[in-house]
Each structure stands twice: as structure tokens, then as C-alpha cells.
Protein backbone atom coordinates (compact mmCIF):
# COMPACT_ATOMS: atom_id res chain seq x y z
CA UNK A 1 -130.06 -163.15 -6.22
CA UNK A 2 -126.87 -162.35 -7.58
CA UNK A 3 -124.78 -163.49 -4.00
CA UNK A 4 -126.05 -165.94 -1.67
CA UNK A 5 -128.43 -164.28 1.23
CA UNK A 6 -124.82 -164.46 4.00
CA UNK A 7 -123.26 -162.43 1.87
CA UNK A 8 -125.79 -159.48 1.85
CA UNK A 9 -126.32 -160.11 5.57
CA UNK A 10 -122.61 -160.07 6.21
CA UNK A 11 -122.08 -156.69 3.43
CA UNK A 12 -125.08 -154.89 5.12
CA UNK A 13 -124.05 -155.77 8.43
CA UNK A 14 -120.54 -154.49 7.90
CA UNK A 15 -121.93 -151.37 6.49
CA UNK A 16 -124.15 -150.59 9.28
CA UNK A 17 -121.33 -151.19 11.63
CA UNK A 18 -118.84 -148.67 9.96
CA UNK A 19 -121.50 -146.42 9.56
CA UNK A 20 -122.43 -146.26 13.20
CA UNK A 21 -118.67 -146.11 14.52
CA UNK A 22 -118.85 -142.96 12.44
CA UNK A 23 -121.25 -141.70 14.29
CA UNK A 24 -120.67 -142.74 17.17
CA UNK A 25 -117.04 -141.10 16.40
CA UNK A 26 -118.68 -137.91 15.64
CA UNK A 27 -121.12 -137.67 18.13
CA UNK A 28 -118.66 -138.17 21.19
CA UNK A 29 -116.81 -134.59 20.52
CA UNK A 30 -118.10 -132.84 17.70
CA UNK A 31 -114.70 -130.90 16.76
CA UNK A 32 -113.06 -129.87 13.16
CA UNK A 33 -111.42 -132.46 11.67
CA UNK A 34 -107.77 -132.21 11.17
CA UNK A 35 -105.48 -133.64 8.33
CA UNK A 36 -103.73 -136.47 10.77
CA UNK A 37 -107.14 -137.76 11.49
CA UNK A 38 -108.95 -137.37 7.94
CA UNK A 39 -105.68 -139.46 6.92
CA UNK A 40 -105.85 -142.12 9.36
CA UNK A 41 -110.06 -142.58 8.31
CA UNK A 42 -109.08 -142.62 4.42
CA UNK A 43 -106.36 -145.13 4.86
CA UNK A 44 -108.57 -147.41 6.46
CA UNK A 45 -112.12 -147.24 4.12
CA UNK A 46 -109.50 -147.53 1.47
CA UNK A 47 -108.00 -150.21 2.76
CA UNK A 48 -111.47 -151.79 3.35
CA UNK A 49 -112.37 -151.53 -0.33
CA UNK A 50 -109.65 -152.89 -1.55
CA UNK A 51 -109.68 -155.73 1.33
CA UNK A 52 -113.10 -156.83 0.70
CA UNK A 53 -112.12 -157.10 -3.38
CA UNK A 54 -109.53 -159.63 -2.26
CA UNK A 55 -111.83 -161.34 -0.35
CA UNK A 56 -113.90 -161.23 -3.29
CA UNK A 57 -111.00 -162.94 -5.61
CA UNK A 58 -109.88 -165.46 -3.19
CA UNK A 59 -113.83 -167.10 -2.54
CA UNK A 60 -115.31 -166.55 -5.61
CA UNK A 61 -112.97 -165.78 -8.63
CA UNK A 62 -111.10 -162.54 -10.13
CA UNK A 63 -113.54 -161.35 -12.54
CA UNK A 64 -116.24 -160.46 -10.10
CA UNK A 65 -113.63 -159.44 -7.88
CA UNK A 66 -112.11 -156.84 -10.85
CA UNK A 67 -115.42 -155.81 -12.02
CA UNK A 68 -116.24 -154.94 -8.11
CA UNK A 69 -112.65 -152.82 -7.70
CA UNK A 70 -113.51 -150.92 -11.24
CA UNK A 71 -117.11 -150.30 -10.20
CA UNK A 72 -115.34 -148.90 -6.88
CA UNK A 73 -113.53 -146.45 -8.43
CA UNK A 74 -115.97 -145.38 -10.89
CA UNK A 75 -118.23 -144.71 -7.55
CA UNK A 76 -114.82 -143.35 -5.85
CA UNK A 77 -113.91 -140.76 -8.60
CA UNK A 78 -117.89 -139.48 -9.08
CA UNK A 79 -118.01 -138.78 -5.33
CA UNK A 80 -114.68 -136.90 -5.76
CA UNK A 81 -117.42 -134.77 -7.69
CA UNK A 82 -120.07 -135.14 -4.70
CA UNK A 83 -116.97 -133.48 -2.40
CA UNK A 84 -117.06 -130.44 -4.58
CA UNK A 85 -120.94 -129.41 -3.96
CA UNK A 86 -120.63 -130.58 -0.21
CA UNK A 87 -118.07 -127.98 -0.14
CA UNK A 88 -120.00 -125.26 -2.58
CA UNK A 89 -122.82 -125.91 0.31
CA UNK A 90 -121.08 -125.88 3.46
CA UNK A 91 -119.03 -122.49 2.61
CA UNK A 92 -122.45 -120.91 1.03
CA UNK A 93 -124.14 -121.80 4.40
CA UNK A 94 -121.37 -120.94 6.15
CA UNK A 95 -121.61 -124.31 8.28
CA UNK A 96 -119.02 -123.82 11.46
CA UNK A 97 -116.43 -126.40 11.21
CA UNK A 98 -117.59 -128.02 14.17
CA UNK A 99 -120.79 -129.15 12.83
CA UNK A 100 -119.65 -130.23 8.72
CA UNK A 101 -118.80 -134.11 9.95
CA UNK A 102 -122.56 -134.71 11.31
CA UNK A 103 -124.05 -132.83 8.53
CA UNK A 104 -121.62 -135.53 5.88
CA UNK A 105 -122.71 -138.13 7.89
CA UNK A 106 -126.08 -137.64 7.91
CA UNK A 107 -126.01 -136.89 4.21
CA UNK A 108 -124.15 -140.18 3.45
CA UNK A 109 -125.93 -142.53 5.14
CA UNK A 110 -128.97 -140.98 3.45
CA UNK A 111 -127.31 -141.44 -0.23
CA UNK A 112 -126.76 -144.98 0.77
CA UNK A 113 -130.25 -145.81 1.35
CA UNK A 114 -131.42 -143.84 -1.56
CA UNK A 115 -129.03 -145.42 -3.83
CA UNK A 116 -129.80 -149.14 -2.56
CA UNK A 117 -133.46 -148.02 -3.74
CA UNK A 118 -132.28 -147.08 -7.11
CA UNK A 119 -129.83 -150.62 -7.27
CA UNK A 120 -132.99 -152.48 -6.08
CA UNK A 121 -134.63 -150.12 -9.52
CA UNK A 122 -131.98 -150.58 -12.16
CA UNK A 123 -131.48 -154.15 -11.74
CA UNK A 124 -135.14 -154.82 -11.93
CA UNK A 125 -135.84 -152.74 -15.13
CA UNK A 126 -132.53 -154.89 -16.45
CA UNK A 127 -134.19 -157.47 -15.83
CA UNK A 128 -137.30 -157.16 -17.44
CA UNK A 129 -136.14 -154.58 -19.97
CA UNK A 130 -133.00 -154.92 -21.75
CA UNK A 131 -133.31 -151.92 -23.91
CA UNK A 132 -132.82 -150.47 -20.66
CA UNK A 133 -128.62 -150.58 -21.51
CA UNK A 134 -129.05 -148.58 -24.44
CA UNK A 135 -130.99 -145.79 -22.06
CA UNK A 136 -128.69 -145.89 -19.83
CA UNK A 137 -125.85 -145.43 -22.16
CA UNK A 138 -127.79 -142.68 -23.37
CA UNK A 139 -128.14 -141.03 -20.28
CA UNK A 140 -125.02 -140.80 -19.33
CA UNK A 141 -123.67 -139.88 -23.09
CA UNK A 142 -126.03 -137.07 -22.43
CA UNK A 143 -124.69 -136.07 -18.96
CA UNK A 144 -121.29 -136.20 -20.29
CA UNK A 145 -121.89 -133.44 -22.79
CA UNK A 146 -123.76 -131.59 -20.64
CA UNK A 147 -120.87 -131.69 -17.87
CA UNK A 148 -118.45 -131.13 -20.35
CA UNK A 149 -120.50 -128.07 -21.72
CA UNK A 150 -120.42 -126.55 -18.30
CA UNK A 151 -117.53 -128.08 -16.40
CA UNK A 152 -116.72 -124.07 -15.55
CA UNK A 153 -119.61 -123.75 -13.11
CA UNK A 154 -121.08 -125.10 -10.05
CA UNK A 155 -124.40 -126.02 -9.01
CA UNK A 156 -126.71 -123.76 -7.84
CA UNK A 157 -127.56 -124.55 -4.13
CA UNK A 158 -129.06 -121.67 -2.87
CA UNK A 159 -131.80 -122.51 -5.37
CA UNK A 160 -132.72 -125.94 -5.08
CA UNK A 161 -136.15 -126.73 -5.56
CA UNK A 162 -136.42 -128.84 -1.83
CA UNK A 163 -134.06 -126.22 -0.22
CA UNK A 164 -136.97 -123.20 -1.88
CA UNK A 165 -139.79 -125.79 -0.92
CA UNK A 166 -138.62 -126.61 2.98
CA UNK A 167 -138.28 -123.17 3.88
CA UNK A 168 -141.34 -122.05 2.28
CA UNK A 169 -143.61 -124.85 4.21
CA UNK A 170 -141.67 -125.23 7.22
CA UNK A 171 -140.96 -122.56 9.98
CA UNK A 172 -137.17 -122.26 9.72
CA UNK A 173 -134.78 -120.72 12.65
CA UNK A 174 -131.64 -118.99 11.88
CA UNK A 175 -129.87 -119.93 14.90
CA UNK A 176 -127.49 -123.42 15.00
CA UNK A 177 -129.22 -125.09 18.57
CA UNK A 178 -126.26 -126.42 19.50
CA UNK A 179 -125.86 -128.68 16.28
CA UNK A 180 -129.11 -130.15 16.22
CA UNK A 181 -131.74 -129.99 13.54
CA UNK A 182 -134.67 -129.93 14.78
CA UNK A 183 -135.22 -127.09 18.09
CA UNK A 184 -138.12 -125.14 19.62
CA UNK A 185 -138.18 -121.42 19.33
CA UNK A 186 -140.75 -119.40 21.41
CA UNK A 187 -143.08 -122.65 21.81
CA UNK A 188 -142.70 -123.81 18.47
CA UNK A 189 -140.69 -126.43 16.35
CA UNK A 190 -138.37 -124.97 13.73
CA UNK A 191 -136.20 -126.40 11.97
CA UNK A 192 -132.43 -125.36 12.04
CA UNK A 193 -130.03 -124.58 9.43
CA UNK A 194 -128.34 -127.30 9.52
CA UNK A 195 -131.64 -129.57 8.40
CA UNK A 196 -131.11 -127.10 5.30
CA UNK A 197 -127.64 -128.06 4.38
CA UNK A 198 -128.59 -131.79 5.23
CA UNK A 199 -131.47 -131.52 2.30
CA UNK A 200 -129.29 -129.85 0.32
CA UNK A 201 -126.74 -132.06 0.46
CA UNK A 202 -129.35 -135.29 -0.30
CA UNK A 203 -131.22 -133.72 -3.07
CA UNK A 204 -127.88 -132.90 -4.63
CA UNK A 205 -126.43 -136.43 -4.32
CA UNK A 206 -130.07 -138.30 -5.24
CA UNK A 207 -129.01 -136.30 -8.92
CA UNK A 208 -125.26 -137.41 -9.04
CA UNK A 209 -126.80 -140.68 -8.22
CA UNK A 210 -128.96 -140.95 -11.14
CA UNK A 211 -126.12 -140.88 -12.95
CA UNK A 212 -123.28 -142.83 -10.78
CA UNK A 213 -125.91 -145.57 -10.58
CA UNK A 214 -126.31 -146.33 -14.45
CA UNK A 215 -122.01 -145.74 -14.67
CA UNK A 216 -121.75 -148.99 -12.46
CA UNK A 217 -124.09 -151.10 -13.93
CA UNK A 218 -121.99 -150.36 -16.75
CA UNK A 219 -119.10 -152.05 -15.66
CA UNK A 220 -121.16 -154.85 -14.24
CA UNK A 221 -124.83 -155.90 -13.86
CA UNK A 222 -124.47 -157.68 -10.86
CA UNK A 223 -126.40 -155.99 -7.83
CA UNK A 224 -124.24 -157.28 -4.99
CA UNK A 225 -121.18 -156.01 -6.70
CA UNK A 226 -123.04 -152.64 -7.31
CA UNK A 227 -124.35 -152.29 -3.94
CA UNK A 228 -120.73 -152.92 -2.63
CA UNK A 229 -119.07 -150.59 -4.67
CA UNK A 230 -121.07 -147.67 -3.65
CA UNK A 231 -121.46 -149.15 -0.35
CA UNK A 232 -117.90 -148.68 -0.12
CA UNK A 233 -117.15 -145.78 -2.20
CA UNK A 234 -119.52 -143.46 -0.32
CA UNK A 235 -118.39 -144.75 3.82
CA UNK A 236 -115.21 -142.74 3.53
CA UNK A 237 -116.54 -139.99 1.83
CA UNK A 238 -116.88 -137.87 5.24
CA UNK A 239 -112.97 -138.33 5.90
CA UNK A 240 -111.89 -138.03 2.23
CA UNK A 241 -114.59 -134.71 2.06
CA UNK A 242 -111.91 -132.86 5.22
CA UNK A 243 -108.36 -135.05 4.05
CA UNK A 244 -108.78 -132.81 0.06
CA UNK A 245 -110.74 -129.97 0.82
CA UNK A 246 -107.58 -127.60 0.03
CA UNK A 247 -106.67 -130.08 -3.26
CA UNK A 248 -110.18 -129.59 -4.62
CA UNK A 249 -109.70 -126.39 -5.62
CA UNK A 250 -106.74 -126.97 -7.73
CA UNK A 251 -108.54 -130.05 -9.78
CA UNK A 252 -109.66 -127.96 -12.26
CA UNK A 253 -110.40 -130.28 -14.99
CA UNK A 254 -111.26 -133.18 -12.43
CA UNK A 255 -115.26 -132.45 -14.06
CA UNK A 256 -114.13 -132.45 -17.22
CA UNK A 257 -112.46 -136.10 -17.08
CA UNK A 258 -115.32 -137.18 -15.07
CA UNK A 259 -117.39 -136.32 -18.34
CA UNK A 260 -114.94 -138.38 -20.41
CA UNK A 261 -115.55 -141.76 -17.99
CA UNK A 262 -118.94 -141.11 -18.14
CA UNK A 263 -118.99 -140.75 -22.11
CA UNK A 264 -116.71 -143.79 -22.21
CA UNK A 265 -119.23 -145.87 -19.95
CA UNK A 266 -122.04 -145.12 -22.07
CA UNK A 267 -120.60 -145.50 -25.68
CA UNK A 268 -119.64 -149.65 -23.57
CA UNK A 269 -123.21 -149.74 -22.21
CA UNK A 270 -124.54 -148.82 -25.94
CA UNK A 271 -122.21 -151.60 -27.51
CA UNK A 272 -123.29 -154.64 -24.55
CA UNK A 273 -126.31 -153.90 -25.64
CA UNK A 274 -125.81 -154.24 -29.49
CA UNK A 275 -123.81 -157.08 -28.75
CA UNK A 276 -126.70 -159.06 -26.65
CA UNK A 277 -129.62 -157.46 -28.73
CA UNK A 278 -128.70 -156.98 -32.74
CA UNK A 279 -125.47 -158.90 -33.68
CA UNK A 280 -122.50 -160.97 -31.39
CA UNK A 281 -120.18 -159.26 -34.49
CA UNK A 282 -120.79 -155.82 -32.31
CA UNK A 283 -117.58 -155.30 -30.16
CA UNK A 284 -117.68 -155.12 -26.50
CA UNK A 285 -115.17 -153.34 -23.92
CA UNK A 286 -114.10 -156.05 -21.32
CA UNK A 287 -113.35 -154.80 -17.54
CA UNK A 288 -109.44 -154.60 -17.51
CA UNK A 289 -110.03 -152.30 -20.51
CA UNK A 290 -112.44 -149.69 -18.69
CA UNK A 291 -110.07 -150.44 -15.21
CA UNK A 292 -107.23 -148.97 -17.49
CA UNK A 293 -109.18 -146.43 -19.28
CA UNK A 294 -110.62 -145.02 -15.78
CA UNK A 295 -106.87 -145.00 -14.10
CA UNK A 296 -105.74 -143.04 -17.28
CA UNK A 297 -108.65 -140.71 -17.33
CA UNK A 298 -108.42 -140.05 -13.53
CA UNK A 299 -104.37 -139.48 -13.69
CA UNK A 300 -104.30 -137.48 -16.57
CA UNK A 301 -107.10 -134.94 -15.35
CA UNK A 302 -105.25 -134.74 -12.09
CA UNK A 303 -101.94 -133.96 -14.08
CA UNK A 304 -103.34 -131.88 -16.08
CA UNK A 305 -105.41 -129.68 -13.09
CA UNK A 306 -102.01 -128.96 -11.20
CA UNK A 307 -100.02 -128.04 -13.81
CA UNK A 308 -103.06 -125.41 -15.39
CA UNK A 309 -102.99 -124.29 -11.77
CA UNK A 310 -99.14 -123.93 -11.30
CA UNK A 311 -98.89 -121.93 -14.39
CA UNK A 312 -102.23 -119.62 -13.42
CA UNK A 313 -102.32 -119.70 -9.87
CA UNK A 314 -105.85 -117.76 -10.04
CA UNK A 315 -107.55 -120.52 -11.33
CA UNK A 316 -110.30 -122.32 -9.55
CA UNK A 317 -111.88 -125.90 -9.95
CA UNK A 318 -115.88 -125.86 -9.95
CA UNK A 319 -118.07 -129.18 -9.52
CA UNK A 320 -119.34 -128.87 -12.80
CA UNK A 321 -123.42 -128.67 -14.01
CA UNK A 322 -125.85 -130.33 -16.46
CA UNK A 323 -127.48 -126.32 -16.92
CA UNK A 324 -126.29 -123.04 -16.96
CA UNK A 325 -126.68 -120.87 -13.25
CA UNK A 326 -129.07 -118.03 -13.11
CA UNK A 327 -127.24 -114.86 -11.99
CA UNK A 328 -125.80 -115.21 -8.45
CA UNK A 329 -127.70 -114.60 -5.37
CA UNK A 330 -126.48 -113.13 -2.11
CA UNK A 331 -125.45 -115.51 0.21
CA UNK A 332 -126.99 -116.73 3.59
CA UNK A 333 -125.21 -116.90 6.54
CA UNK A 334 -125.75 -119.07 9.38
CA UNK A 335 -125.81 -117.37 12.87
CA UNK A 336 -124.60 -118.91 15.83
CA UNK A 337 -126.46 -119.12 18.82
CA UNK A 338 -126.65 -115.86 20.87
């Protein structure tokens, strides 16, 4: 194990905690978030993050504590990416405002277990496999390409394979229920809408996650430190998701710098693994280098997006794709209850 078994227990335990205040939070009076509240919830997962890296330098020592603050905001700025489709999908479901902060939460506490599986995965094929840098550093040179090649488009929801397959095999109302997901209609169980925007929203995130995952082994191998970086990267997501929702539109090359760390990540990932594997004369990036290169990246994309968009006020920022969209479909609309 890369941490003692305490500090997993105490990590894991912390996690569950937050994510069950949010909950809890939510549950009490489902309502539309507003920007005073989204602020006060941002401020404090930040402040978490960044708390439990100096924790992290003052018991152990600063290089796992670095490598854990870059992995965070390699997770942090490729969920900025995740807050563009949950947005695509709640305005092409036309989700009420009411309901968006169960349907995030839901959807993030799924992504967290799916991406512990694929932590558990990655670090096990490491392991056993080292060639497995060098695939990963080709993966995510590919994605980067592929991003960059369509940075100008979004994903197509309405057409995901597990949205097509759920309401083809289950019975599917059109009516909300009150919020919940799962209702009876005329003797029957349905499922809602809102289960349809939750498996959107997870079958959307297991893909960013095949690639988020390999970007943060990239900066370190360490599982704990992985775990912990998207552990806490992805908890604030739900106030961070309703705190930019107007700024997202304006990041209109936020995709294409997200491309660039990815690209950067991979080309380090391909060298580690020359370094370890054909010849210690191969260079290697070290972790202040890809803290700086990230901050630069992120900064100069967000410069960059605002003043494209003060200068052509028309312009729009998409999430960005790895294929082209097939023509546009109409949209669905979600009916409340009658």
C-alpha cells in the first residue's frame, strides 16, 4: 500500500462524511442554488484540498504533498470540462432548477466510486505492466488531438448509447414525481426523467474518466495521492457546477488548453517510461515543472477565452469531443407534474 491503512480509513471516512452533508444539505429543501451559497461551498472544498496538501507536507514531506496539489488541479481543471456536459445535459433535458443539485450529487458520488475502480485498475496494471506508461501516454496524446480537432463541439447527449439503451428496455415516464427517480404510473414502475439525466451524466463522466485517470498517474503513481486528488477534485464539483455556470460560456478555448495539459502529460508519461525502461540518459519532467506548466496552460486559456469573447460577444464555449456530432436532433423536454 502506498499510505498506511489510517490514512485510507481517515481519507475515505472524510469523503463519505462531506459527501453525505451534501446530501443531507440537498435533501432538506431542494431549492436553486444561488451565487452566495455556491460561493460559500467552493471556498470551503477548496480550502479542504488545499488543507489536506498541507497536512500532507507537514507529516510526510513536500514532494508527495506537491505531487498531490498538481494531481488536484489536473483533476480540478478536467472537471471544469465535466461542468460543461452537466450543463449541455441539464439545459437539453430541461432539468427544473430545483432538481440539478440531487441529480450532481448523485452523479458525483457515482464518478467517485467508478473512478476508485479504475485507481484500484491503473495501479495494478502499473504494477505488473510497465509498458503500461507508454499506453497511457499514448492515450492521452491521442485524446489531445482528438479534443483539439473538435474543441468547437459538444458531446452528443441525446444519443448516448445507455441513455438509447435505458429507454428502450425500461418503461420510462415523462413526468418529474416530485424529484424522485424511480415512481409508479398506472400500477407500474417507470422510471423518471431525472434517472435519464443521472445516466447521462455517469456514462459521460466514466469517459472523461478514462482519460483524467491516466493524466494523474502521470504526475504521480502513487494510489493514495490519486485517489485524493480526485477524491477532492470531484466533492465540490456540485457547488463549483452552479458558482460558473454563466462563466462557462465565455471559456471558449478552456477545451482547447485542456488538450494542451493532456498532450503535455502524455509526451512526460512517454519519457518516465523511456527513462525507467530504455536509457536513464532519457529526460524526465519533474512535478514543479508540470505544477508550472498546468498554472500557465490554465491562465492563459482563461485569458485568452475572455478576451476572444469581449471582442465577439457571439461567441460560445463548447465542452469539446473525441468525434464529430451527427446532425442535431430535436430536443426533449421534461414535463412537470400535472
Amino acid at each position: 500500500m502506498s499510505a498506511p491503512w489510517w490514512a485510507w480509513a481517515g481519507t475515505v471516512a472524510v469523503v463519505l462524511a462531506l459527501i453525505t452533508l451534501d446530501f443531507a444539505a440537498a435533501a432538506r429543501r431542494p431549492h436553486a442554488v444561488g451565487l452566495r451559497e455556491a460561493t460559500a461551498w467552493s471556498i470551503a472544498y477548496i480550502a479542504l484540498a488545499i488543507g489536506f496538501g498541507i497536512v500532507l507536507a507537514v507529516t510526510d514531506d513536500g514532494h508527495r504533498a506537491a505531487a498531490y496539489l498538481t494531481g488536484w488541479l489536473v483533476e480540478k481543471s478536467l472537471s471544469v470540462d465535466n461542468l460543461f456536459v452537466f450543463l449541455i445535459i441539464m439545459r437539453q433535458f430541461a432539468v427544473p432548477p430545483q432538481y440539478q443539485q440531487k441529480v450532481l450529487l448523485v452523479g458525483i458520488t457515482a464518478a467517485l466510486v467508478m473512478r476508485a475502480a479504475l485507481i484500484a485498475v491503473g495501479a495494478a496494471a502499473i504494477s505488473l505492466f510497465s509498458p503500461t506508461f507508454l499506453l497511457f501516454g499514448l492515450l492521452l496524446i491521442f485524446t489531445a488531438v482528438r479534443l483539439a480537432r473538435h474543441f468547437r463541439e459538444d458531446p452528443d447527449v441525446e444519443n448516448n448509447r445507455l441513455v438509447r439503451a435505458t429507454r428502450r428496455v425500461l418503461p420510462t415516464s415523462e413526468k418529474l414525481h416530485g424529484g424522485r427517480m424511480l415512481a409508479r404510473e398506472d400500477g407500474r414502475r417507470v422510471v423518471t426523467p431525472l434517472f435519464v439525466v443521472f445516466l447521462a451524466i455517469g456514462g459521460t463522466d466514466f469517459i472523461f474518466a478514462l482519460d483524467s485517470i491516466p493524466a494523474v498517474f502521470g504526475v504521480t503513481q502513487d494510489p493514495f495521492l490519486v485517489f485524493a486528488a480526485n477524491a477532492f477534485a470531484l466533492l465540490g464539483l456540485r457547488a463549483l457546477y452552479f458558482l460558473i455556470e454563466g462563466l462557462l460560456s465565455r471559456l471558449v478555448y478552456l477545451s482547447l488548453g485542456l488538450a494542451v495539459i493532456l498532450a503535455f502529460i502524455g509526451v512526460k508519461l512517454i519519457l518516465f517510461f523511456g527513462h525507467e525502461n530504455v536509457s536513464s540518459a532519457v529526460p524526465t519532467v519533474a512535478t514543479p515543472v508540470s505544477l508550472v506548466v498546468i498554472l500557465v496552460v490554465l491562465a492563459v486559456s482563461t485569458v485568452t477565452s475572455l478576451y476572444r469573447v469581449r471582442r465577439h460577444p457571439e461567441e460560445r464555449a463548447h465542452a469539446g469531443t473525441l468525434r464529430r456530432r451527427p446532425p442535431a436532433e430535436p430536443r426533449r423536454q421534461l414535463d412537470e407534474d400535472r
